[in-house]
Protein backbone atom coordinates (compact mmCIF):
# COMPACT_ATOMS: atom_id res chain seq x y z
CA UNK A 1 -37.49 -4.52 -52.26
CA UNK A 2 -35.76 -7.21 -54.59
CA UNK A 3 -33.07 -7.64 -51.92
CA UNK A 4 -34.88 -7.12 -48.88
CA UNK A 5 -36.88 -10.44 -50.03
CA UNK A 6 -33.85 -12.63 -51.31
CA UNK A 7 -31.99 -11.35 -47.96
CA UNK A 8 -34.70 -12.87 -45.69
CA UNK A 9 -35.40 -15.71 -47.41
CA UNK A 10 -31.38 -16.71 -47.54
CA UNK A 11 -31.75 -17.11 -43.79
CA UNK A 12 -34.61 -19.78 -44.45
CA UNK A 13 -33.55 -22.29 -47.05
CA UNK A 14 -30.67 -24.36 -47.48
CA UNK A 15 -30.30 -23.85 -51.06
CA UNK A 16 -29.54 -20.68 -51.48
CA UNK A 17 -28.10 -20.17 -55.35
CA UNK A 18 -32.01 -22.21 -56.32
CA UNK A 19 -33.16 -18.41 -54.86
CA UNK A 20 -34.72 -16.73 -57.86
CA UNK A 21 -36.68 -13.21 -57.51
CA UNK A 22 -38.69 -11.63 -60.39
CA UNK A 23 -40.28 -8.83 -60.53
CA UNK A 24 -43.21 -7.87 -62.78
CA UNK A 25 -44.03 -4.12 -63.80
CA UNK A 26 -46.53 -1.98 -62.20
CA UNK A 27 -50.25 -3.33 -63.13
CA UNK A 28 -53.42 -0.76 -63.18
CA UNK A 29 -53.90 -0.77 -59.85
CA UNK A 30 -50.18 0.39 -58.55
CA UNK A 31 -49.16 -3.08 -57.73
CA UNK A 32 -45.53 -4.63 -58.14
CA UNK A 33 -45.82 -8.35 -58.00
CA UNK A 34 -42.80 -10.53 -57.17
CA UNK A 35 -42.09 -13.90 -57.49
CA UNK A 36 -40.09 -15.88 -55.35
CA UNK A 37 -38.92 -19.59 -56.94
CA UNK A 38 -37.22 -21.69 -54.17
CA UNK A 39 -35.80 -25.30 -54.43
CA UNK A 40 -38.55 -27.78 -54.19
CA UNK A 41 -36.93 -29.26 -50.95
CA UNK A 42 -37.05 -25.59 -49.62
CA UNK A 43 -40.62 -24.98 -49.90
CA UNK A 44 -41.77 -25.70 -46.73
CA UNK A 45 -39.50 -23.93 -45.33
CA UNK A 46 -40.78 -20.82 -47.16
CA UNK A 47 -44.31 -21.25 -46.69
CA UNK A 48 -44.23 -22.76 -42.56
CA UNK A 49 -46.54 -24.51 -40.63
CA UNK A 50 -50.42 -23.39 -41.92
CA UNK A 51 -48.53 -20.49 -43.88
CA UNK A 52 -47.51 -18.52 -40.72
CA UNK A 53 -43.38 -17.52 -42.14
CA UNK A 54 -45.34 -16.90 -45.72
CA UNK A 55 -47.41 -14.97 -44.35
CA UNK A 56 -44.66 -12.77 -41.60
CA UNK A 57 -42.14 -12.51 -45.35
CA UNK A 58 -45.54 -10.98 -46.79
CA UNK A 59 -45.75 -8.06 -43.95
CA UNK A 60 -42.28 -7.05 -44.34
CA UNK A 61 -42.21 -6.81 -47.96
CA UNK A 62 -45.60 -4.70 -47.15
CA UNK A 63 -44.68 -2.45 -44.26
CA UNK A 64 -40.64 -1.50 -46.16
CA UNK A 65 -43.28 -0.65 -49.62
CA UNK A 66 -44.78 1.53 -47.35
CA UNK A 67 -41.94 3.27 -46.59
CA UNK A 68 -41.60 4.15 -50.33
CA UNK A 69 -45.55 4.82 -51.17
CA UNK A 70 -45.31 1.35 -53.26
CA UNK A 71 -48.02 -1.38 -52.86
CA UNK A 72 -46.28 -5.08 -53.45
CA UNK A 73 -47.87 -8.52 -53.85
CA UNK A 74 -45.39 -11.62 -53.02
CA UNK A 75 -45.95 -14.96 -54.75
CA UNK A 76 -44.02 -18.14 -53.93
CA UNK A 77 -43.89 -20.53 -56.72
């Protein structure tokens, strides 16, 4: 999942060694949580217009955890 995020968001930003992905264990509920850190001058690149690439990265990263019976929350920071 780790890779699947850095690999699309490579094809967004110019920056692409600023790219940093955590990831945080499994919480209570079954959740992993990753972060996503991009260069500052990157960020709207990232998040789009009203959130709309943000939100298209989140429901990839959703539909390939459901591939592996995972549940994943993406943060961009």
């Amino acid at each position: 999942m780790k890779e699947l995020l850095r690999t699309i968001v490579e094809g967004l930003v110019e920056n692409k060694s600023s790219i940093e992905v955590t990831e945080d264990e499994v919480n209570e509920e079954g959740i992993v949580v990753y972060h996503l850190h991009v260069a500052q001058e990157d960020m709207g690149r990232v998040i789009g217009k009203q959130g709309r690439i943000a939100k298209a990265v989140r429901t990839i990263m959703r539909a390939g955890a459901a591939k592996n019976n995972m549940k994943v929350m993406l943060e961009i920071e």
